[in-house]
PDB file of N, CA and C in Angstrom:
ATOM      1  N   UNK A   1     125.787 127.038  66.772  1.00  0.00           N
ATOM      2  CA  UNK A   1     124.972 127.917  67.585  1.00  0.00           C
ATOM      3  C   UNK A   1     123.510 127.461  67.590  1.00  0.00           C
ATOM      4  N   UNK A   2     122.770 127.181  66.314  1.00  0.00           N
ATOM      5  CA  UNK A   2     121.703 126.607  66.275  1.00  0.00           C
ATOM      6  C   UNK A   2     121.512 125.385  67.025  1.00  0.00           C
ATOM      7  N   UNK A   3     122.811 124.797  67.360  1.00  0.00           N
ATOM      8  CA  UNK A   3     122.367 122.973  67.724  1.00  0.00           C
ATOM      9  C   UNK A   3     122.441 123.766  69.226  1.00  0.00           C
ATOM     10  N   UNK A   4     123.085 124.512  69.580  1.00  0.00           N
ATOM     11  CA  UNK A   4     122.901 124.835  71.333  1.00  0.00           C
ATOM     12  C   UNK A   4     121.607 125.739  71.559  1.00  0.00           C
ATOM     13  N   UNK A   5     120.974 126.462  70.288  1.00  0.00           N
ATOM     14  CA  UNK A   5     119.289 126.586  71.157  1.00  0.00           C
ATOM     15  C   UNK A   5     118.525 125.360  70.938  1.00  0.00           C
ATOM     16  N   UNK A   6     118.675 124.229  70.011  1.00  0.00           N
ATOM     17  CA  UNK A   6     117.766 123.107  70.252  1.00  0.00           C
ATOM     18  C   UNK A   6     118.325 122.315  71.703  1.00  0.00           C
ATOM     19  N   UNK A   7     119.609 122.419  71.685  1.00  0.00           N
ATOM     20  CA  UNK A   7     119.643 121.728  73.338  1.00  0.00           C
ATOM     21  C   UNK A   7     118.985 122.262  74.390  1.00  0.00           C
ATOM     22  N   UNK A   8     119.214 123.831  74.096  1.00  0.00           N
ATOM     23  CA  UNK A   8     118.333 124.087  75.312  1.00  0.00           C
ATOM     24  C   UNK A   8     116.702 124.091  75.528  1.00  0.00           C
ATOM     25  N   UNK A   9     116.785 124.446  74.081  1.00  0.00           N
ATOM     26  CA  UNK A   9     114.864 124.179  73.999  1.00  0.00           C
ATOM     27  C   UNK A   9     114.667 122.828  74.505  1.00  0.00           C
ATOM     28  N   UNK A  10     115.173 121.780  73.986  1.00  0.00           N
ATOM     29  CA  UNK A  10     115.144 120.398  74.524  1.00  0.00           C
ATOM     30  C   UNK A  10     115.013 120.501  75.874  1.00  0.00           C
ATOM     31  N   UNK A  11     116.020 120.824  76.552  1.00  0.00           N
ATOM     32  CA  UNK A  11     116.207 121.286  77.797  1.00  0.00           C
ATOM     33  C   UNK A  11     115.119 121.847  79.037  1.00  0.00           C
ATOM     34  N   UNK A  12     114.685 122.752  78.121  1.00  0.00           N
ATOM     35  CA  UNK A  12     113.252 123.666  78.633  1.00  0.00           C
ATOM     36  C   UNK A  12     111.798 122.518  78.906  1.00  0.00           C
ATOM     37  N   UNK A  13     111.745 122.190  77.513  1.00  0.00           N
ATOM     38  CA  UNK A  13     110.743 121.351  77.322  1.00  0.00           C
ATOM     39  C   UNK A  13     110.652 119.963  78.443  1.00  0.00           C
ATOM     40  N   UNK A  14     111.819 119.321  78.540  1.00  0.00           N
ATOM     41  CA  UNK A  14     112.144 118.742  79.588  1.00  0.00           C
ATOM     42  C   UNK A  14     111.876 118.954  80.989  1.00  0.00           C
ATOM     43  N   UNK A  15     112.177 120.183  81.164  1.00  0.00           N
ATOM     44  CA  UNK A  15     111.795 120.881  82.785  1.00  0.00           C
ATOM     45  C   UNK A  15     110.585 121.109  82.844  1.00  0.00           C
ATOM     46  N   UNK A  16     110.096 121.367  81.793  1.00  0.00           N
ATOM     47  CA  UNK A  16     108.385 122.075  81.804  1.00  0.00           C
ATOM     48  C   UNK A  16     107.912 120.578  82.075  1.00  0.00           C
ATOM     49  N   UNK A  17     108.206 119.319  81.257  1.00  0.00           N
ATOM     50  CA  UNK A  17     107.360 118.440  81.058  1.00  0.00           C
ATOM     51  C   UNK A  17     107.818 117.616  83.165  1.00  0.00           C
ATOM     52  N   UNK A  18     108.740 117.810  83.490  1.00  0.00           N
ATOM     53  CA  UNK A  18     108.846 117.354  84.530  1.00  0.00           C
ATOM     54  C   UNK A  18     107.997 118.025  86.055  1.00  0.00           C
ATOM     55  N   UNK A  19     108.026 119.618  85.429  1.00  0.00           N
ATOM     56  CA  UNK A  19     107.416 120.362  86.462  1.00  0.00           C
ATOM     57  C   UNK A  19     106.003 120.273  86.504  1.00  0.00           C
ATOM     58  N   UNK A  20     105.267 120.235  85.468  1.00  0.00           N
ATOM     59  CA  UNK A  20     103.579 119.217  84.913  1.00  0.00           C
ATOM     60  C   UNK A  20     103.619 117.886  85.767  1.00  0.00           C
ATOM     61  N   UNK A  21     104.560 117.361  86.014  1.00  0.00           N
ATOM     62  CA  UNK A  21     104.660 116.050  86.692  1.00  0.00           C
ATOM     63  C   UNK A  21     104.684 115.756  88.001  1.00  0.00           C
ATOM     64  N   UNK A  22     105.247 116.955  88.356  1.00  0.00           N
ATOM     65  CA  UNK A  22     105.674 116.769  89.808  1.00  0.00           C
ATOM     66  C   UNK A  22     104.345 117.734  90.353  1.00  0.00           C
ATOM     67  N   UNK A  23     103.941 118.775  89.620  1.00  0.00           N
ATOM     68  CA  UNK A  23     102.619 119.409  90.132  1.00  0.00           C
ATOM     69  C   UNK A  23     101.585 118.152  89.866  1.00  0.00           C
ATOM     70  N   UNK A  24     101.375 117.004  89.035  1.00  0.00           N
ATOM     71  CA  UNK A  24     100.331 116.467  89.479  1.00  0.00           C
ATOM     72  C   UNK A  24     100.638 115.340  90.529  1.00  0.00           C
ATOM     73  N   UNK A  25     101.846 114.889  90.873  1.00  0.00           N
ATOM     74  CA  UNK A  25     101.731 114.160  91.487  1.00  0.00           C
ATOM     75  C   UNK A  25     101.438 114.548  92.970  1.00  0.00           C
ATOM     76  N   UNK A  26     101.916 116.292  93.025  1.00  0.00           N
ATOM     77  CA  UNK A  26     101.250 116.093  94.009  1.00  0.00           C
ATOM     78  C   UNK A  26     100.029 116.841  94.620  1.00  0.00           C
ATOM     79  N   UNK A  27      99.587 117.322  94.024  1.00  0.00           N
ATOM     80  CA  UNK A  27      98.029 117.257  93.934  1.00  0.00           C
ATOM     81  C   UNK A  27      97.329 115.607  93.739  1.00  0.00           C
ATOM     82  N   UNK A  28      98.329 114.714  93.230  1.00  0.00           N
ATOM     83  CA  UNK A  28      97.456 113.206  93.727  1.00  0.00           C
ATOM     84  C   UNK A  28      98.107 113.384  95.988  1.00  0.00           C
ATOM     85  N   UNK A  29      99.215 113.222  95.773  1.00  0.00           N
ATOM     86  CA  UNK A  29      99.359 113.166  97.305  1.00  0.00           C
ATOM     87  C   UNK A  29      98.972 113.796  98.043  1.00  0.00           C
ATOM     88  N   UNK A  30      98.370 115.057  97.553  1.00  0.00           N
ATOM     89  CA  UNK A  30      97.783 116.065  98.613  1.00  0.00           C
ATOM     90  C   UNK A  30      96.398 114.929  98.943  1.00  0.00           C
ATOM     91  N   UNK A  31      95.970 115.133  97.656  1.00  0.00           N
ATOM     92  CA  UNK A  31      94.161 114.045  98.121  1.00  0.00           C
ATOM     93  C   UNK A  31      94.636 112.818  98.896  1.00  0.00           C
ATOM     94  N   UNK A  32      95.466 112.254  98.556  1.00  0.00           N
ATOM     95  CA  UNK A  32      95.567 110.853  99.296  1.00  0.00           C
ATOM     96  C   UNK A  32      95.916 111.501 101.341  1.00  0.00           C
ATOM     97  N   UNK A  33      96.680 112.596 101.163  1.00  0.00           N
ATOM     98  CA  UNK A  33      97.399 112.881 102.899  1.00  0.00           C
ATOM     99  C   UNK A  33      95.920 113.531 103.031  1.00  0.00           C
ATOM    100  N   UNK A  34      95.016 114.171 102.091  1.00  0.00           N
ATOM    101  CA  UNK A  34      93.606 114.144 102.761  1.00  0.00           C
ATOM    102  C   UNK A  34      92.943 113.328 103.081  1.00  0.00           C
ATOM    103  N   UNK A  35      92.867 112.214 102.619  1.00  0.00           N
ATOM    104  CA  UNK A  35      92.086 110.965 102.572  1.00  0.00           C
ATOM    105  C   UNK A  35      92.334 110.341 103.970  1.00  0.00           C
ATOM    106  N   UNK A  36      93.560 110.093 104.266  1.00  0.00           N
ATOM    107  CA  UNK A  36      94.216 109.308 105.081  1.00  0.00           C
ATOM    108  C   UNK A  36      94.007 109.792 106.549  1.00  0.00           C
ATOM    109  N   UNK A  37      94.176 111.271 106.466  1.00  0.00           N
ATOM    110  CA  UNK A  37      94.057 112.066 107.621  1.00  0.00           C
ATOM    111  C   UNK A  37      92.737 112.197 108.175  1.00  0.00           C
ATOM    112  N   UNK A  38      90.906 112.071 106.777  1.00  0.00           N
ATOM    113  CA  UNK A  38      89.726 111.938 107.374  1.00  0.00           C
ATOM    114  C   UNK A  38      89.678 110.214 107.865  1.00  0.00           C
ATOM    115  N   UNK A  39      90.424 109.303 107.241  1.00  0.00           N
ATOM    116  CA  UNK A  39      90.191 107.887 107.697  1.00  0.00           C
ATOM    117  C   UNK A  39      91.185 108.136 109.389  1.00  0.00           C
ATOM    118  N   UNK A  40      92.123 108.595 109.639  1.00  0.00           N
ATOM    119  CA  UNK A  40      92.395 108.629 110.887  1.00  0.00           C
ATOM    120  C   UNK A  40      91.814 108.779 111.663  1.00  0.00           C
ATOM    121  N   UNK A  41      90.903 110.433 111.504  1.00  0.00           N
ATOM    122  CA  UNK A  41      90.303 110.767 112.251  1.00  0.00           C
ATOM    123  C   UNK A  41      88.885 109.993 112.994  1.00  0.00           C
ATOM    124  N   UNK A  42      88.428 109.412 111.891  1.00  0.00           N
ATOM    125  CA  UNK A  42      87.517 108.301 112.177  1.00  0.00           C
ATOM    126  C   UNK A  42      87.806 107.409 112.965  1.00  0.00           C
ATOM    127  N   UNK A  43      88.902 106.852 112.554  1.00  0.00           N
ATOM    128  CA  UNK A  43      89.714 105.469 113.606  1.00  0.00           C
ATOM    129  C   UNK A  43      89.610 106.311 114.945  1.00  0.00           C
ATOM    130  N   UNK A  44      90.506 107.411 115.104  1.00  0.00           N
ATOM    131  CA  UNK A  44      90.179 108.105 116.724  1.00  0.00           C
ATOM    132  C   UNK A  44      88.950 107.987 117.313  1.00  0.00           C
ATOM    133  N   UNK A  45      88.388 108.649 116.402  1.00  0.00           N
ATOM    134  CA  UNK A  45      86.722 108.603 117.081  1.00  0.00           C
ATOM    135  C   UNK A  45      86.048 107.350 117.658  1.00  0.00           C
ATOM    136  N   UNK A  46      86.000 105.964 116.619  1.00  0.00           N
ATOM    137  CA  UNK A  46      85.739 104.739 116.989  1.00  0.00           C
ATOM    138  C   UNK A  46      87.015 104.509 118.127  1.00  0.00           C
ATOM    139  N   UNK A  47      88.014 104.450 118.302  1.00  0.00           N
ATOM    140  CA  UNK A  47      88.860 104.023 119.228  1.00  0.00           C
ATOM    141  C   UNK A  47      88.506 104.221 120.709  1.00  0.00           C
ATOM    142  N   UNK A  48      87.781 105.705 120.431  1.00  0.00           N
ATOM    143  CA  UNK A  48      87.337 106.759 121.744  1.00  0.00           C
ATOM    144  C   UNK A  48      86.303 106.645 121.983  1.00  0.00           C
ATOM    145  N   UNK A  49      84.855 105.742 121.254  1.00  0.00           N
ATOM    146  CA  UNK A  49      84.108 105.456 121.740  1.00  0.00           C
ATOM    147  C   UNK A  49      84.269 103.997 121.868  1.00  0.00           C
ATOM    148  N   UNK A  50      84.880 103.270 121.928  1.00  0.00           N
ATOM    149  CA  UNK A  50      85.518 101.735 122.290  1.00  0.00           C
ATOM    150  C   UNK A  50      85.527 102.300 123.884  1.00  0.00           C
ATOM    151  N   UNK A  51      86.537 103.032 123.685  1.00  0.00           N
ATOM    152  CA  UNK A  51      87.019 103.055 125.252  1.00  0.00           C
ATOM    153  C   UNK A  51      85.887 103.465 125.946  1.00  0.00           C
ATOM    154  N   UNK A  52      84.889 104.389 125.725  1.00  0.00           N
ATOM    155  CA  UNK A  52      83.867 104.888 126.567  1.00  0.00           C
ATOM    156  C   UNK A  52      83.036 103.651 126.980  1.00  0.00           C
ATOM    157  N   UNK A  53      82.626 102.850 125.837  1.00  0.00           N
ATOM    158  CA  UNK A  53      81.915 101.638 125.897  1.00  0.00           C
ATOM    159  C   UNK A  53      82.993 100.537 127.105  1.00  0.00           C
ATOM    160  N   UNK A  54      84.202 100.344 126.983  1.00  0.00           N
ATOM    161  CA  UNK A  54      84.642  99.502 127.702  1.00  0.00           C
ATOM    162  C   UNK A  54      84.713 100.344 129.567  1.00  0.00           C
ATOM    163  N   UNK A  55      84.810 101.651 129.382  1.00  0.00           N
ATOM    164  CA  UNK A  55      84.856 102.044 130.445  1.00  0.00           C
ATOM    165  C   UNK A  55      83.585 102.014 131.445  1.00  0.00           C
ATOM    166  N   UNK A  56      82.636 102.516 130.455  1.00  0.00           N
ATOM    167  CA  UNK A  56      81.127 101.640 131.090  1.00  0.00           C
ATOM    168  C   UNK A  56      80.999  99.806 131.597  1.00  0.00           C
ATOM    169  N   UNK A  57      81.538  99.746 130.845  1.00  0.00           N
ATOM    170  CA  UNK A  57      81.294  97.985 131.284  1.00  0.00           C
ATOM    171  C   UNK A  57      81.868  97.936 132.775  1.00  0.00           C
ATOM    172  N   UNK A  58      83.534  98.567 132.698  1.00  0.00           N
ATOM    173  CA  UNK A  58      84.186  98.643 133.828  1.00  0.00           C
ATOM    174  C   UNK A  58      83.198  99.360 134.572  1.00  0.00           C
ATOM    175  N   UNK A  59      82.604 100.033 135.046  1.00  0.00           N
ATOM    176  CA  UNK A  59      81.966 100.498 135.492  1.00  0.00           C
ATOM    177  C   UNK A  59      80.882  99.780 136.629  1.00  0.00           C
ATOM    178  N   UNK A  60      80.307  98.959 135.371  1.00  0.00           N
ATOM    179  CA  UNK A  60      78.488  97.946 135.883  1.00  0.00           C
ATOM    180  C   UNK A  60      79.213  96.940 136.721  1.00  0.00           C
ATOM    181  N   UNK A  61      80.528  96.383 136.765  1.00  0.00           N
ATOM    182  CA  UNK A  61      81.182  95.260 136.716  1.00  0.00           C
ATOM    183  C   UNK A  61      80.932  95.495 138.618  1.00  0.00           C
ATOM    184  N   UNK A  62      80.858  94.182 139.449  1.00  0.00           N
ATOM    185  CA  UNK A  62      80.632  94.493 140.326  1.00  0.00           C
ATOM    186  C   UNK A  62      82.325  94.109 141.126  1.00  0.00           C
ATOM    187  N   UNK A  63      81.692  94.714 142.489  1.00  0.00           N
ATOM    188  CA  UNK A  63      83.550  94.845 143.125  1.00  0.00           C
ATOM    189  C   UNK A  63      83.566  92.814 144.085  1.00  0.00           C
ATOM    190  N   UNK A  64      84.458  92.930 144.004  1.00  0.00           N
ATOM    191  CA  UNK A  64      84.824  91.343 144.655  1.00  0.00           C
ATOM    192  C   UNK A  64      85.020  91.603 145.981  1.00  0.00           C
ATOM    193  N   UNK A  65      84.566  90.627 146.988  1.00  0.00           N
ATOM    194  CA  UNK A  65      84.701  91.451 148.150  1.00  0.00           C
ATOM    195  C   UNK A  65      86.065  91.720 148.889  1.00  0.00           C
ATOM    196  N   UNK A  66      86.160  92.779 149.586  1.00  0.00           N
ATOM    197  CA  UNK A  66      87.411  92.670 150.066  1.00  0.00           C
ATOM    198  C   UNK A  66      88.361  94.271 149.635  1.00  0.00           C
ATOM    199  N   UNK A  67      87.724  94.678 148.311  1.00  0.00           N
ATOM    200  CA  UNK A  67      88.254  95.305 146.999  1.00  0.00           C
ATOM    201  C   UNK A  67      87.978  96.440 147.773  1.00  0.00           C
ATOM    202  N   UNK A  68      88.844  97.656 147.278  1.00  0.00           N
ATOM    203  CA  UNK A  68      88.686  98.824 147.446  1.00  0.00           C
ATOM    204  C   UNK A  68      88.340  99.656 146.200  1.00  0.00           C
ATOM    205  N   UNK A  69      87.343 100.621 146.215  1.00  0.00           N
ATOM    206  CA  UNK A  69      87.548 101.148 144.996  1.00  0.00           C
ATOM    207  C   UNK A  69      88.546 101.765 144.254  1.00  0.00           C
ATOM    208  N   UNK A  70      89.392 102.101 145.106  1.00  0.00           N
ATOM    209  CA  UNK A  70      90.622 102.601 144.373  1.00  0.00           C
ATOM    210  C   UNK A  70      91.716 101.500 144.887  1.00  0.00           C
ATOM    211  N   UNK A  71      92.331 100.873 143.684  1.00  0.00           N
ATOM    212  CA  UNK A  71      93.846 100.461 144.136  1.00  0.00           C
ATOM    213  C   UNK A  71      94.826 100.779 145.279  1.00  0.00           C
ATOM    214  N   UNK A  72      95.201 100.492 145.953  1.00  0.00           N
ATOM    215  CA  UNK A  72      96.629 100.942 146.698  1.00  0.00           C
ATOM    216  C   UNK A  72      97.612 100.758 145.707  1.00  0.00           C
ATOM    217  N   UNK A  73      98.817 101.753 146.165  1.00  0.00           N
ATOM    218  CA  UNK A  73      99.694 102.330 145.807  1.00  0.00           C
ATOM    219  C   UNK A  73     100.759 101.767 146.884  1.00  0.00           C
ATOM    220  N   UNK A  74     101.164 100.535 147.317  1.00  0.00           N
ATOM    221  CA  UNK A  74     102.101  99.936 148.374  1.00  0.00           C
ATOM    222  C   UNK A  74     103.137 100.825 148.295  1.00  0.00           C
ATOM    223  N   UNK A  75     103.864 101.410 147.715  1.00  0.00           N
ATOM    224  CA  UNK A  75     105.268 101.567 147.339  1.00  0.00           C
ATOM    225  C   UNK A  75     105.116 103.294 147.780  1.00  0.00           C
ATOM    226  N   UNK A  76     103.742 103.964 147.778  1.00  0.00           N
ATOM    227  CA  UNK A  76     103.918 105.441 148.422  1.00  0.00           C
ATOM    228  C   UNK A  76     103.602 105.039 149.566  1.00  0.00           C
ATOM    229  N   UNK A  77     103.535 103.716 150.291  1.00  0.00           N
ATOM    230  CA  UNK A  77     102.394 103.937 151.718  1.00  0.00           C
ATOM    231  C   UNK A  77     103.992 104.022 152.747  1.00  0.00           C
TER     232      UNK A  77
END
């Protein structure tokens, strides 16, 4: 009877020491899916002012003659 409460104490101690484990790991993964998610957001931002910057260029760029400002669409005409 005694050797089956040290198994289970064993037992306990085991779960406790695993549940300490799994709460820090993820409190590490929480910071890291924070981390990752402010470095995304950054990448968006630079991505979105890329495009503003390239859309300006498109912009200054002058037309070739002949050009319409808008494309045709052959295939609705």
């Amino acid at each position: 009877m005694i050797s089956e409460f040290h198994d289970l104490s064993d037992k306990i101690d085991r779960l406790a020491e695993l549940t300490q484990s799994l709460r820090r790991e993820n409190a590490t993964l929480r910071q890291s899916n924070a981390l990752l998610a402010a470095e995304n957001l950054a990448f968006m931002e630079r991505l979105t002012e890329a495009q503003h910057r390239v859309e300006a260029l498109l912009a200054q760029m002058p037309q070739a003659p002949g050009e319409d400002a808008e494309p045709h669409d052959e295939a609705a005409q």
